[in-house]
PDB file of N, CA and C in Angstrom:
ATOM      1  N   UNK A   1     -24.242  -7.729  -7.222  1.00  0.00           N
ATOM      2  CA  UNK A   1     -23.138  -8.176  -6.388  1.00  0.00           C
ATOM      3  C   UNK A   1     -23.703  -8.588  -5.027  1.00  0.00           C
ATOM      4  N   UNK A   2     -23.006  -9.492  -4.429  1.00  0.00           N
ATOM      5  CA  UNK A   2     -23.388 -10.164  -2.997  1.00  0.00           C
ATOM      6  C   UNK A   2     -22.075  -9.818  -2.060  1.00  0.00           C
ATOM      7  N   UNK A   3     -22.129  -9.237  -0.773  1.00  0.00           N
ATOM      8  CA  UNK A   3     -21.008  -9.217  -0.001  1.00  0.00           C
ATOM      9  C   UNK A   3     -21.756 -10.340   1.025  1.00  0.00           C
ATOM     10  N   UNK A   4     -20.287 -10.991   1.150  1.00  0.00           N
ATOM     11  CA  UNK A   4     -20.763 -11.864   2.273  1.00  0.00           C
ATOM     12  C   UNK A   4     -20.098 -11.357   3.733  1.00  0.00           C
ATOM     13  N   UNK A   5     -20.643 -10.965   4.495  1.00  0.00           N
ATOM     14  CA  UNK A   5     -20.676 -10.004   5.337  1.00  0.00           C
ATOM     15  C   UNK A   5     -20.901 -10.317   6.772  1.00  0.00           C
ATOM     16  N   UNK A   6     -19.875 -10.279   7.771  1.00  0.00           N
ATOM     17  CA  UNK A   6     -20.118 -10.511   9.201  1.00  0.00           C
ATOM     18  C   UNK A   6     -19.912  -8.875   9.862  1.00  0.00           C
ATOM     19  N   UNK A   7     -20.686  -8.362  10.269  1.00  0.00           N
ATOM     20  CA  UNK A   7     -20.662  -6.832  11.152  1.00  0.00           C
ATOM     21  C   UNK A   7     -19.954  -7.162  12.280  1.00  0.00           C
ATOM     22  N   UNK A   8     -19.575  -7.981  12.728  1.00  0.00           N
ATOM     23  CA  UNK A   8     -18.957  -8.556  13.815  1.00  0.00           C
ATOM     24  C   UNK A   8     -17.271  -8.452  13.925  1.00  0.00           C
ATOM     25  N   UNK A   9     -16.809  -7.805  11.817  1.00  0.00           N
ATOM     26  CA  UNK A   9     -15.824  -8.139  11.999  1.00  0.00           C
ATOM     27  C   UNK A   9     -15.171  -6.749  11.134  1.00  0.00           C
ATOM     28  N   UNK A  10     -13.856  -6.176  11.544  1.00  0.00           N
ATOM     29  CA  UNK A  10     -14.143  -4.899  11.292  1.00  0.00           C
ATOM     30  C   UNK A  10     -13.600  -4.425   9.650  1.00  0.00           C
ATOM     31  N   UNK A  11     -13.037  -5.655   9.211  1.00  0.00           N
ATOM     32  CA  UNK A  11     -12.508  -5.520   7.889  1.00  0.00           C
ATOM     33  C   UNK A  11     -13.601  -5.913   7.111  1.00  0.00           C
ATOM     34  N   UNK A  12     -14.732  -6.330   7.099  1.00  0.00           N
ATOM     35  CA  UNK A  12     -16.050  -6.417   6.646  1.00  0.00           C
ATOM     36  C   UNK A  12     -17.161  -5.524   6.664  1.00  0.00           C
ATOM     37  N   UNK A  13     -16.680  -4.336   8.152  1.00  0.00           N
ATOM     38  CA  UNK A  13     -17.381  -3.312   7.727  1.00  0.00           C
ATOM     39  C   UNK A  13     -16.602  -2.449   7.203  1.00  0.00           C
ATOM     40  N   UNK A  14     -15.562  -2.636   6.880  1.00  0.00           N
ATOM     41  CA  UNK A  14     -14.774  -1.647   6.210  1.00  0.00           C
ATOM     42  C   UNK A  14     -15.024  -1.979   4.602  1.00  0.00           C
ATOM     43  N   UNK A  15     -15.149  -3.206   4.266  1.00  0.00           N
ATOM     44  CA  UNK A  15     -15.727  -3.258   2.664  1.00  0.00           C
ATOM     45  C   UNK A  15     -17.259  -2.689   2.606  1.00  0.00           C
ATOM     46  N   UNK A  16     -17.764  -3.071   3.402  1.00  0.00           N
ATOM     47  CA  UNK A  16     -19.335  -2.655   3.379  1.00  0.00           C
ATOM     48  C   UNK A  16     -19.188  -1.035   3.950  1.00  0.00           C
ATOM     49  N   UNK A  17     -18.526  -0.335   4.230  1.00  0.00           N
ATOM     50  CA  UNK A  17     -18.756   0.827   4.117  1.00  0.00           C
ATOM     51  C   UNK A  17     -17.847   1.704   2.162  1.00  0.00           C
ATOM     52  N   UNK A  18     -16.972   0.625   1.362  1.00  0.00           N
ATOM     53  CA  UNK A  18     -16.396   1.013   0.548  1.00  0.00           C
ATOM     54  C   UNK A  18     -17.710   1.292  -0.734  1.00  0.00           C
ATOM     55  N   UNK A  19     -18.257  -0.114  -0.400  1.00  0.00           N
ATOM     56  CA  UNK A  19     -19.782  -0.906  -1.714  1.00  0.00           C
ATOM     57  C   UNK A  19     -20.372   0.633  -1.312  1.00  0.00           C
ATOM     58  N   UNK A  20     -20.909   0.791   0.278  1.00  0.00           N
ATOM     59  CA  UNK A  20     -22.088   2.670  -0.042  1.00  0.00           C
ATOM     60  C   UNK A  20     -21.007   3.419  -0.506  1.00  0.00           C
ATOM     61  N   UNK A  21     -20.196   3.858  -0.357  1.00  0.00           N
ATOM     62  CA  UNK A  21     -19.409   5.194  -0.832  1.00  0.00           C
ATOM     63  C   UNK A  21     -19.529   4.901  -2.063  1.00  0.00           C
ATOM     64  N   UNK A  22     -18.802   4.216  -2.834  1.00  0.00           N
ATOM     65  CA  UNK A  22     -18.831   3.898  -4.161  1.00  0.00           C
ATOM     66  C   UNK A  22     -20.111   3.730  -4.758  1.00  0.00           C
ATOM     67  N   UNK A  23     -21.472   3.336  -4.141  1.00  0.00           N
ATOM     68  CA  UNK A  23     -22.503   3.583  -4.497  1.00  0.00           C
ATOM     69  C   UNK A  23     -22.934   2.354  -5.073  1.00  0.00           C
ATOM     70  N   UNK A  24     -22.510   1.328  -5.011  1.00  0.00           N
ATOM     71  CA  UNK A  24     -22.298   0.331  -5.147  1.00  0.00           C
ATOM     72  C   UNK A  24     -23.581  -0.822  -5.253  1.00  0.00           C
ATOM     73  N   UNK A  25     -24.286  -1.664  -6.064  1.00  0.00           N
ATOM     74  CA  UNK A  25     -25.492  -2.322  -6.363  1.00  0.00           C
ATOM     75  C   UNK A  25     -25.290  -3.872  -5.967  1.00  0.00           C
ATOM     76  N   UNK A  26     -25.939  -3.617  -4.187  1.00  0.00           N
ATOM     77  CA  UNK A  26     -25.218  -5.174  -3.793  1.00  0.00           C
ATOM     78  C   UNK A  26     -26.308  -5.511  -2.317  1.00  0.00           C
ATOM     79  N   UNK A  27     -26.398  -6.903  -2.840  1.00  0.00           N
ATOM     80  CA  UNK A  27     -26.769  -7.483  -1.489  1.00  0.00           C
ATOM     81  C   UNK A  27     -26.327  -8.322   0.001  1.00  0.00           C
ATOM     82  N   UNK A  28     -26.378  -7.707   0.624  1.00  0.00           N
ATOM     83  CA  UNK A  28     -25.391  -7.666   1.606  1.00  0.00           C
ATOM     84  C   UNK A  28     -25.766  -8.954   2.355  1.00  0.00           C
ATOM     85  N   UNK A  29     -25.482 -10.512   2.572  1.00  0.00           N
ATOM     86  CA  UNK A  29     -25.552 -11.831   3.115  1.00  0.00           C
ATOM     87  C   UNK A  29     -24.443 -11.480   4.649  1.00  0.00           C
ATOM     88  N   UNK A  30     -25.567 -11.507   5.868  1.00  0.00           N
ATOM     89  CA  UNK A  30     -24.453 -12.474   6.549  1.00  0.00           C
ATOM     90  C   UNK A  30     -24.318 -13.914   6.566  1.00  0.00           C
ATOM     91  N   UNK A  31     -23.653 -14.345   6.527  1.00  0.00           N
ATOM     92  CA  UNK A  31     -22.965 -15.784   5.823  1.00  0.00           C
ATOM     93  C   UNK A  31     -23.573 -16.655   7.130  1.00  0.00           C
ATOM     94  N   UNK A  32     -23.308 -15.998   8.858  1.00  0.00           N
ATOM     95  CA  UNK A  32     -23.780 -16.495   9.574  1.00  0.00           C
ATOM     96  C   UNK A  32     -24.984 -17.363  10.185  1.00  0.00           C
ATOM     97  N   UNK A  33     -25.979 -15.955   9.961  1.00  0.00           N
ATOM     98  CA  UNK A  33     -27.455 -15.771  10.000  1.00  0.00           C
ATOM     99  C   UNK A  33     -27.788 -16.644   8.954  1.00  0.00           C
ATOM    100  N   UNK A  34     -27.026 -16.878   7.762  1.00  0.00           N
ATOM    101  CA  UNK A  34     -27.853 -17.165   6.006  1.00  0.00           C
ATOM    102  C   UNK A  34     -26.593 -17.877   5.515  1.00  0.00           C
ATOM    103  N   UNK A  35     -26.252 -19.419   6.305  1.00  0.00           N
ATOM    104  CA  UNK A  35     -25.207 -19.765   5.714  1.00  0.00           C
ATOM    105  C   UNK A  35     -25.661 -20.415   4.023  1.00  0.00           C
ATOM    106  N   UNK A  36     -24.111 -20.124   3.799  1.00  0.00           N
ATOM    107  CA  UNK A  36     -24.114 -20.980   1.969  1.00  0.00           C
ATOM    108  C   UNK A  36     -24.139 -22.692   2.504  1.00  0.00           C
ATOM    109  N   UNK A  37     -24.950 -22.900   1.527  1.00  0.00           N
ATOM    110  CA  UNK A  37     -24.639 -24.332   1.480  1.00  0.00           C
ATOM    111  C   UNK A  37     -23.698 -25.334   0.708  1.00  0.00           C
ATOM    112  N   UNK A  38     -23.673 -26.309   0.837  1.00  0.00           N
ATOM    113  CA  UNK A  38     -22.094 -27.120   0.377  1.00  0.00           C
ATOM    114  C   UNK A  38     -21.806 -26.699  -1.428  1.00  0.00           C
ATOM    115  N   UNK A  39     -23.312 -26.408  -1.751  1.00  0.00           N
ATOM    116  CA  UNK A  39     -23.586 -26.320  -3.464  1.00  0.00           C
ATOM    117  C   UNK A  39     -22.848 -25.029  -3.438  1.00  0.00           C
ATOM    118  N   UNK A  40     -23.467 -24.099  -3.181  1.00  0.00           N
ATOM    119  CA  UNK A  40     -22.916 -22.596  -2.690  1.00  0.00           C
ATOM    120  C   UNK A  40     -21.680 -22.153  -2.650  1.00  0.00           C
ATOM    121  N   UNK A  41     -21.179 -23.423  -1.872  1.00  0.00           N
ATOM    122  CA  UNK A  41     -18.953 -22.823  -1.418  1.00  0.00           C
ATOM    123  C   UNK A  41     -18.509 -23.683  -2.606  1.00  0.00           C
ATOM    124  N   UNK A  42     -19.282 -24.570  -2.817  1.00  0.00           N
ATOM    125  CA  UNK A  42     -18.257 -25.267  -3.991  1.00  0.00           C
ATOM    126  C   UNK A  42     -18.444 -24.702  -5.271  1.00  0.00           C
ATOM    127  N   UNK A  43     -19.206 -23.553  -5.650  1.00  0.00           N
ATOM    128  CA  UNK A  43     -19.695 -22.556  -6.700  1.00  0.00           C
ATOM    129  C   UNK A  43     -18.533 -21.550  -6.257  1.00  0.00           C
ATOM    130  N   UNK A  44     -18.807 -20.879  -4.967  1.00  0.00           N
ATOM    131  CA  UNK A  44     -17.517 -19.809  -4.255  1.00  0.00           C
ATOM    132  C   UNK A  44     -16.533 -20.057  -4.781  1.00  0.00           C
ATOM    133  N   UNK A  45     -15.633 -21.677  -4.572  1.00  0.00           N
ATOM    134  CA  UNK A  45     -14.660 -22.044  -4.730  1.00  0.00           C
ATOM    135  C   UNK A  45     -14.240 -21.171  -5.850  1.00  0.00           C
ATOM    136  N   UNK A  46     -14.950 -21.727  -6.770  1.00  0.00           N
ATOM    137  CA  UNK A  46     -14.531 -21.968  -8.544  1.00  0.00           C
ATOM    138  C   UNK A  46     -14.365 -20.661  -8.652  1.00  0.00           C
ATOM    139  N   UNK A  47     -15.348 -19.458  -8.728  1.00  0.00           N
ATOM    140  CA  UNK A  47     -15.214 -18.190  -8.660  1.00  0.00           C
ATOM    141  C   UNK A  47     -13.755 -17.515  -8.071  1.00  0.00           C
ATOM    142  N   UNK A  48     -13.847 -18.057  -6.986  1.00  0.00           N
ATOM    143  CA  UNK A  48     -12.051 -17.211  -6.517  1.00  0.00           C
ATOM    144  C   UNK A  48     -11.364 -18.194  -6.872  1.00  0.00           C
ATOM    145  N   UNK A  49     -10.857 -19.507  -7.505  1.00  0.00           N
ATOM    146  CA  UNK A  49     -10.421 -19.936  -7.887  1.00  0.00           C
ATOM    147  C   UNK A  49      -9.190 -20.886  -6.866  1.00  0.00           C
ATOM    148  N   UNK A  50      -9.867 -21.073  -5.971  1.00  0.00           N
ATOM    149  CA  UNK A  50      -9.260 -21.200  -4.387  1.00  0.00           C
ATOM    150  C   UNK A  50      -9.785 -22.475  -4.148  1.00  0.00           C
ATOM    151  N   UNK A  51      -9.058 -22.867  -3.260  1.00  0.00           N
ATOM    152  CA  UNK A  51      -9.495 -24.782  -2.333  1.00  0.00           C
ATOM    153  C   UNK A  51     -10.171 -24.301  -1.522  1.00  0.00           C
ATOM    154  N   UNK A  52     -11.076 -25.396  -0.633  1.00  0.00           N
ATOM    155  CA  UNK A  52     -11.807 -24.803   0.552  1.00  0.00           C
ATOM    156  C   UNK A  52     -10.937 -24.269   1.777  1.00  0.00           C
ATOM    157  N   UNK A  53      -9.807 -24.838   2.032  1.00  0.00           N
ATOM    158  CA  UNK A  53      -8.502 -24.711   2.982  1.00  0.00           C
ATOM    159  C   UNK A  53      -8.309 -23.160   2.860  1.00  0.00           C
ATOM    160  N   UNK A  54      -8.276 -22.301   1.674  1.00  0.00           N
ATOM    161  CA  UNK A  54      -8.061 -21.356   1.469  1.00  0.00           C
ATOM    162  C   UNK A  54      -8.609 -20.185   1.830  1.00  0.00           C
ATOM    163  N   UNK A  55     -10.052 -20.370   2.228  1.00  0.00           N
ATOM    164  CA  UNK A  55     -11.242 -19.425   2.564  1.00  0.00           C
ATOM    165  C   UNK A  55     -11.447 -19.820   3.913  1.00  0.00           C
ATOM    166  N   UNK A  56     -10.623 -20.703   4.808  1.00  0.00           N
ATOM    167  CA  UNK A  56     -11.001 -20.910   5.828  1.00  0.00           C
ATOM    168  C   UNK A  56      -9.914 -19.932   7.022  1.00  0.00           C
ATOM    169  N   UNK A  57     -10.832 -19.441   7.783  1.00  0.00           N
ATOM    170  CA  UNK A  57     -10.242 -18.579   8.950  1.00  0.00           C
ATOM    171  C   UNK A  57      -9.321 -19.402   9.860  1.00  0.00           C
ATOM    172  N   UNK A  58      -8.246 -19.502   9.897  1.00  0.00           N
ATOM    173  CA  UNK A  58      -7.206 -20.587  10.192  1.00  0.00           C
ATOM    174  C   UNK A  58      -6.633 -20.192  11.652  1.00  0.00           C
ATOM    175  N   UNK A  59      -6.955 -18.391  11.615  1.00  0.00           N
ATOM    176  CA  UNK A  59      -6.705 -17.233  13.221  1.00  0.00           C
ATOM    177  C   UNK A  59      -7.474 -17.817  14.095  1.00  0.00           C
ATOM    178  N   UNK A  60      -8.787 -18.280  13.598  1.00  0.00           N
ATOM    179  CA  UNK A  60      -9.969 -18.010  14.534  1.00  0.00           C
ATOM    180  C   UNK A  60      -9.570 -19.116  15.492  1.00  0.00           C
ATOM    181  N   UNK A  61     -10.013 -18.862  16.612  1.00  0.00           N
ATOM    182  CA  UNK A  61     -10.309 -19.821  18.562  1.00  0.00           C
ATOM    183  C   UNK A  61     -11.043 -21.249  17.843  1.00  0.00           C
ATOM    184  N   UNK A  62     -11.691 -20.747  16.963  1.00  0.00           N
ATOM    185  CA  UNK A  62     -12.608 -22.335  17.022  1.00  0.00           C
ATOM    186  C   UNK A  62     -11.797 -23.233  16.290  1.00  0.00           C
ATOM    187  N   UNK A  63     -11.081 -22.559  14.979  1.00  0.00           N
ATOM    188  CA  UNK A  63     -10.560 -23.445  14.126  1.00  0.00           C
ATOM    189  C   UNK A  63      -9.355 -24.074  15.068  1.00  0.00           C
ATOM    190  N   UNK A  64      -8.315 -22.921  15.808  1.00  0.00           N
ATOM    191  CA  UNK A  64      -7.561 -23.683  16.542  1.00  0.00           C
ATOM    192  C   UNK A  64      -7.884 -24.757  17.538  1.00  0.00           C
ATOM    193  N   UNK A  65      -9.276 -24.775  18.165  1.00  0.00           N
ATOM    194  CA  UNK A  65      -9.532 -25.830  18.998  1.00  0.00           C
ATOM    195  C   UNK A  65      -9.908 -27.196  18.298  1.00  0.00           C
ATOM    196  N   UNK A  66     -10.089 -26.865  17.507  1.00  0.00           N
ATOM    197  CA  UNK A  66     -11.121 -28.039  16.698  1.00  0.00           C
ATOM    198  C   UNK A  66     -10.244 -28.989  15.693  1.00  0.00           C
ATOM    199  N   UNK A  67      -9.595 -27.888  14.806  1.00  0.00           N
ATOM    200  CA  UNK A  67      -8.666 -28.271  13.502  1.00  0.00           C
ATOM    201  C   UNK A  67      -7.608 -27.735  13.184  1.00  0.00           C
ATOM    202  N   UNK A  68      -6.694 -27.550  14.388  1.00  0.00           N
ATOM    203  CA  UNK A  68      -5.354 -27.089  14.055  1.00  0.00           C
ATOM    204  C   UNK A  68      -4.673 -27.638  14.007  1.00  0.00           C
ATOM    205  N   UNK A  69      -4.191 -29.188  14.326  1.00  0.00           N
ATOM    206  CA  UNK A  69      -3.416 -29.796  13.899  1.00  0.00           C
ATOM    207  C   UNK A  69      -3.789 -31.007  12.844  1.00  0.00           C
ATOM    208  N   UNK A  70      -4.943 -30.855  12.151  1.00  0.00           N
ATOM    209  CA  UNK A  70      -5.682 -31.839  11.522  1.00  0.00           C
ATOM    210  C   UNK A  70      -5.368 -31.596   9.731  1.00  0.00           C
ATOM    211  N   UNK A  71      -4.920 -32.119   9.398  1.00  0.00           N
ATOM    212  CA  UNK A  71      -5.035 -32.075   7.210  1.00  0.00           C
ATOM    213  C   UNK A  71      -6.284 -33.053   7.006  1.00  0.00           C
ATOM    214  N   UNK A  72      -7.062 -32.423   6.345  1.00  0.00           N
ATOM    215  CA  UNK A  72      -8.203 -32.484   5.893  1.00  0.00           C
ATOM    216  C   UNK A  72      -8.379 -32.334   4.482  1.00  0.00           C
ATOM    217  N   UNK A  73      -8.981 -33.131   3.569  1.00  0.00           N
ATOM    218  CA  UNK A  73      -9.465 -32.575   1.895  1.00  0.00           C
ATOM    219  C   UNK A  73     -10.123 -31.798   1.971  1.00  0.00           C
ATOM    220  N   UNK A  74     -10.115 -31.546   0.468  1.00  0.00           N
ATOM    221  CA  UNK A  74     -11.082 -30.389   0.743  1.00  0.00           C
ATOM    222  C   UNK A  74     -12.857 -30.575   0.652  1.00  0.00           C
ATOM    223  N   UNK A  75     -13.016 -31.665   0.298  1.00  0.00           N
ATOM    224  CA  UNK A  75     -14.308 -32.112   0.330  1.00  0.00           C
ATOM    225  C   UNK A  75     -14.432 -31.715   2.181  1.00  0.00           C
ATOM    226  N   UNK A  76     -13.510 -32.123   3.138  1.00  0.00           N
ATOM    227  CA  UNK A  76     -13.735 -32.428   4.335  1.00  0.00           C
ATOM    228  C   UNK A  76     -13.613 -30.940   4.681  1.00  0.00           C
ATOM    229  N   UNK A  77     -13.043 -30.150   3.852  1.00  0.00           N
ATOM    230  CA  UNK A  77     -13.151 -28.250   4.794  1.00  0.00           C
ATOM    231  C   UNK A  77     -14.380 -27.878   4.095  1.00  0.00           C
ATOM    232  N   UNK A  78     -14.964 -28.601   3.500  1.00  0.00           N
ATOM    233  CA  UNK A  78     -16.052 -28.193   2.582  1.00  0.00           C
ATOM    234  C   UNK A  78     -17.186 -27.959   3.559  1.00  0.00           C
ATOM    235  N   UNK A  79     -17.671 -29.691   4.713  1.00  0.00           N
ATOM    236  CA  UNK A  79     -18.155 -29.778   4.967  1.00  0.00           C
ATOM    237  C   UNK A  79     -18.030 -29.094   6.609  1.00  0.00           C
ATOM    238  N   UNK A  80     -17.085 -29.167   7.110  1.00  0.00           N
ATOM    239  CA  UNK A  80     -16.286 -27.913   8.234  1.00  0.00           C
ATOM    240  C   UNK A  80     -16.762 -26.621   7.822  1.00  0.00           C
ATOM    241  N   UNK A  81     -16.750 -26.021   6.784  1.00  0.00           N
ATOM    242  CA  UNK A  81     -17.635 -24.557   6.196  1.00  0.00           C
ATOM    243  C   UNK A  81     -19.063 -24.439   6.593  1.00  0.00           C
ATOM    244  N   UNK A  82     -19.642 -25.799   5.940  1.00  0.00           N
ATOM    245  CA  UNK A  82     -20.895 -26.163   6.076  1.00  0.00           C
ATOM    246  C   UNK A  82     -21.913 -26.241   7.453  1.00  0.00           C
ATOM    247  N   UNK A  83     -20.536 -26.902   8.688  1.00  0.00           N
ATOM    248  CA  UNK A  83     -21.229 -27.329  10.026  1.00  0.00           C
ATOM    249  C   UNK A  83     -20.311 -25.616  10.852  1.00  0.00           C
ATOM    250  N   UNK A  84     -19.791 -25.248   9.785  1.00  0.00           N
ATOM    251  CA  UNK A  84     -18.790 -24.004  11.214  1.00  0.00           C
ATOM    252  C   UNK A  84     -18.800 -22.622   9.847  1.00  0.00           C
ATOM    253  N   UNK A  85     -20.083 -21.999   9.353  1.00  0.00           N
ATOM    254  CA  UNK A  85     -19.875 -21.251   8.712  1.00  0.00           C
ATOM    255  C   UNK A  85     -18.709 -20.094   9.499  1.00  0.00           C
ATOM    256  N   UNK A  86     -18.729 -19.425  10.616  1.00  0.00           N
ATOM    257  CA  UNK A  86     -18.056 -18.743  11.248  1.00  0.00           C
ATOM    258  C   UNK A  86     -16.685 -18.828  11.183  1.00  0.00           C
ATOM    259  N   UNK A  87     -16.357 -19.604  10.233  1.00  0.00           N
ATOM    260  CA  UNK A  87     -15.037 -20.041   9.908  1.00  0.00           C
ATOM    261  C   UNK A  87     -14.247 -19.786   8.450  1.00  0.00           C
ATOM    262  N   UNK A  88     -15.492 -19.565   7.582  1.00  0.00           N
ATOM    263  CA  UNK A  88     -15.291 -18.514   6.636  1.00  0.00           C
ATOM    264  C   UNK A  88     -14.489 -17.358   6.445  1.00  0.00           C
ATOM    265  N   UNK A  89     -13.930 -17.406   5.378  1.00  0.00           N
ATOM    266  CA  UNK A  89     -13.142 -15.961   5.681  1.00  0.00           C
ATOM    267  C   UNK A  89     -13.904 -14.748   4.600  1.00  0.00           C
ATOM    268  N   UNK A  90     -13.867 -13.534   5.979  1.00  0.00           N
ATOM    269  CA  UNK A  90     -14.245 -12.807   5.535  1.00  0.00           C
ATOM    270  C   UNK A  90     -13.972 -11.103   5.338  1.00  0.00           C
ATOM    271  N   UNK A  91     -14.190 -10.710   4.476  1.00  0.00           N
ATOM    272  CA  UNK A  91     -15.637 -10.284   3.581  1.00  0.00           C
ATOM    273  C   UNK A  91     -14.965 -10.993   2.322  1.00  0.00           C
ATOM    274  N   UNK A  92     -16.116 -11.228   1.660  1.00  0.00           N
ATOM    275  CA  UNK A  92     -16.265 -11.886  -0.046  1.00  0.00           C
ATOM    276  C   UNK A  92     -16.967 -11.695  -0.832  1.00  0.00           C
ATOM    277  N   UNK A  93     -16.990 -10.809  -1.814  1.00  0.00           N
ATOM    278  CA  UNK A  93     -16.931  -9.747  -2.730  1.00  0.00           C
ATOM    279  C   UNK A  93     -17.671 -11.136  -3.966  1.00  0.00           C
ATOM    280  N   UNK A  94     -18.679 -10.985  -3.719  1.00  0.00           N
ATOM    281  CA  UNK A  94     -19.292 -11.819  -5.484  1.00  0.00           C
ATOM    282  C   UNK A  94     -20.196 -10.929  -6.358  1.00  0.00           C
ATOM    283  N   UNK A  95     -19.419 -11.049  -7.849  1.00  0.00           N
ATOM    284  CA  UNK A  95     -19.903 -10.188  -8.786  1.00  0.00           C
ATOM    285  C   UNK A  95     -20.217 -11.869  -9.951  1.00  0.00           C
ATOM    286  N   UNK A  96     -21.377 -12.242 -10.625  1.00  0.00           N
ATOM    287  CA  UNK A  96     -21.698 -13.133 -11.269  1.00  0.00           C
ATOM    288  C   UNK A  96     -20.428 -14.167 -11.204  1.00  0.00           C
ATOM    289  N   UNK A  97     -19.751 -14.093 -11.746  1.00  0.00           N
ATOM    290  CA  UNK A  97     -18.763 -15.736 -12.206  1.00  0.00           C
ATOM    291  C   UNK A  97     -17.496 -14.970 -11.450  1.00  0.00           C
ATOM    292  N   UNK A  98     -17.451 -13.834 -11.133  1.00  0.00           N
ATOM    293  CA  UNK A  98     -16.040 -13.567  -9.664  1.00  0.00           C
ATOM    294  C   UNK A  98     -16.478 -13.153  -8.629  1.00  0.00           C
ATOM    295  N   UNK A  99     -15.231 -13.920  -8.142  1.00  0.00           N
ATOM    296  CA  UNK A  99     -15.396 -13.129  -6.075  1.00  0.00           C
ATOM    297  C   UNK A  99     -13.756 -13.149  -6.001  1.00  0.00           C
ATOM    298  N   UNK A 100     -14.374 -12.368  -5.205  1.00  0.00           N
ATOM    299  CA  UNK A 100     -12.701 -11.844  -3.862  1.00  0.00           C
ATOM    300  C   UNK A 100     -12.720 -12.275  -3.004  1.00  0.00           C
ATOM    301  N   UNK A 101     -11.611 -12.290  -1.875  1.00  0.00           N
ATOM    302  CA  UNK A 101     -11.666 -12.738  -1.080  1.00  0.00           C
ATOM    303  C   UNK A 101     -11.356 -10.947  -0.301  1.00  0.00           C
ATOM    304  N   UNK A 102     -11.962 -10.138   0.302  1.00  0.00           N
ATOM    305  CA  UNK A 102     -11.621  -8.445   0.439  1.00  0.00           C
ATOM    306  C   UNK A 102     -10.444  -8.656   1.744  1.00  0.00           C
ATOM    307  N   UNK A 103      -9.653  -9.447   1.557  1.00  0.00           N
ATOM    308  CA  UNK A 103      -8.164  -9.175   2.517  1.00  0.00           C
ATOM    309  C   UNK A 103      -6.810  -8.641   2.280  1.00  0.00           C
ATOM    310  N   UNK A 104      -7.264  -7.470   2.195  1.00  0.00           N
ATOM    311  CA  UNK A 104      -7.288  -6.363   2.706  1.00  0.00           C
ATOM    312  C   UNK A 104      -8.831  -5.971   1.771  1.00  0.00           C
ATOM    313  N   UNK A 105      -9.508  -5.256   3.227  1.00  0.00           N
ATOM    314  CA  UNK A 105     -10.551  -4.530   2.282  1.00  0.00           C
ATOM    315  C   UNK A 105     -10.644  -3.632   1.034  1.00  0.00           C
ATOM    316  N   UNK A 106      -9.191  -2.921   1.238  1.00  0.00           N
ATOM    317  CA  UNK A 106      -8.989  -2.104  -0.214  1.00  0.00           C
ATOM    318  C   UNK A 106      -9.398  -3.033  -1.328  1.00  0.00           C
ATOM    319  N   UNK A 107      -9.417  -4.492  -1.314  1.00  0.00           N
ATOM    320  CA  UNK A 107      -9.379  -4.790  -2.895  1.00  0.00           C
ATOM    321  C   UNK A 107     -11.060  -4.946  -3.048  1.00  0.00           C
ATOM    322  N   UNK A 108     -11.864  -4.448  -1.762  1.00  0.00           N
ATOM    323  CA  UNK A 108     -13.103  -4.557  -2.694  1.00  0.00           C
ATOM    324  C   UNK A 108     -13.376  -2.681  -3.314  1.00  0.00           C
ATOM    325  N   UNK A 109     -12.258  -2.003  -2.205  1.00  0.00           N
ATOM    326  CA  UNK A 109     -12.204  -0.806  -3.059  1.00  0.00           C
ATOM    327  C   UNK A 109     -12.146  -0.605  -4.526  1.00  0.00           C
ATOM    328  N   UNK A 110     -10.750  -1.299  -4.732  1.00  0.00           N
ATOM    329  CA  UNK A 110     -10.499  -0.939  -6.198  1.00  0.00           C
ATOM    330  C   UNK A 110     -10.841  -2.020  -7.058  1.00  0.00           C
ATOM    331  N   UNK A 111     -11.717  -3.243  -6.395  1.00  0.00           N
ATOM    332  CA  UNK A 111     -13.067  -3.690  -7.517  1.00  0.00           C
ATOM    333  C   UNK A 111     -13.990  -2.755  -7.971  1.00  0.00           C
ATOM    334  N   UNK A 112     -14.614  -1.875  -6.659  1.00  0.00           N
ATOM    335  CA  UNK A 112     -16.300  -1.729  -7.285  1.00  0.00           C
ATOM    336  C   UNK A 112     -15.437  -0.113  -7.649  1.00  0.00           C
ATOM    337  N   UNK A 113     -14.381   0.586  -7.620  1.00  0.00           N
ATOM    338  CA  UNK A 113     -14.000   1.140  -8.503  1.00  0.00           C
ATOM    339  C   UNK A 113     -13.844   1.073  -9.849  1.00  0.00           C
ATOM    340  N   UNK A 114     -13.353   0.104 -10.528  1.00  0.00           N
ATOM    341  CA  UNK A 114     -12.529  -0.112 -11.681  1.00  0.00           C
ATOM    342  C   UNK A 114     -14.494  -0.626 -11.970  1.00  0.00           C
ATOM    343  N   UNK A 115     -15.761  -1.093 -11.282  1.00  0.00           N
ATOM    344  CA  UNK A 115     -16.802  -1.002 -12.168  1.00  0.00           C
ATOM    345  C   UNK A 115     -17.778   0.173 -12.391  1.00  0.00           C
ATOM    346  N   UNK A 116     -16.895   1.312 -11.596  1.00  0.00           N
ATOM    347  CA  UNK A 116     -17.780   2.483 -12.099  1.00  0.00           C
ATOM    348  C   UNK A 116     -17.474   3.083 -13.617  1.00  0.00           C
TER     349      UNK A 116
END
């Protein structure tokens, strides 16, 4: 499993403290430091089964300065992911062919539960 992981943000250390309790077999990406690339989110996509619009932090200061009144495809939030990883929403829970999106962190609880 891969958490994609900002420490910066506190519902992300709240999944990343669920993965140790649970004991959990995972490598922990900050998305920041180690962004995904366009191949990467458009793999993400398919996995949560979500548009790029969907995984995008829509709260955040930057998105409102930049792209809050803007409709965009999703090829075009694709590449907004790509140039503004920090815009990602996070934490995101990838186990081979699924991910979560952990909003609310409980649901990466009662993921890496239901795989013990």
């Amino acid at each position: 499993m891969i958490l994609l992981h900002r420490n910066e943000c506190s519902k992300s250390r709240c999944a990343l403290d669920y993965m140790q309790q649970y004991k959990a077999a995972f490598t922990l990406r900050d998305y920041v430091a180690d962004p995904l690339s366009r191949e990467e989110l458009t793999d993400l996509l398919h996995k949560l089964g979500k548009d790029a619009k969907d995984i995008v932090r829509t709260g955040d200061e930057l998105f409102k300065a930049l792209y809050g009144e803007i409709e965009l495809t999703d090829e075009q939030w694709l590449a907004v992911l790509v140039e503004h990883p920090i815009l990602l929403e996070r934490p995101i829970l990838i186990d081979g062919d699924t991910a979560i999106v952990g909003r609310p962190p409980e649901l990466v609880e009662e993921y890496v539960k239901g795989k013990k």
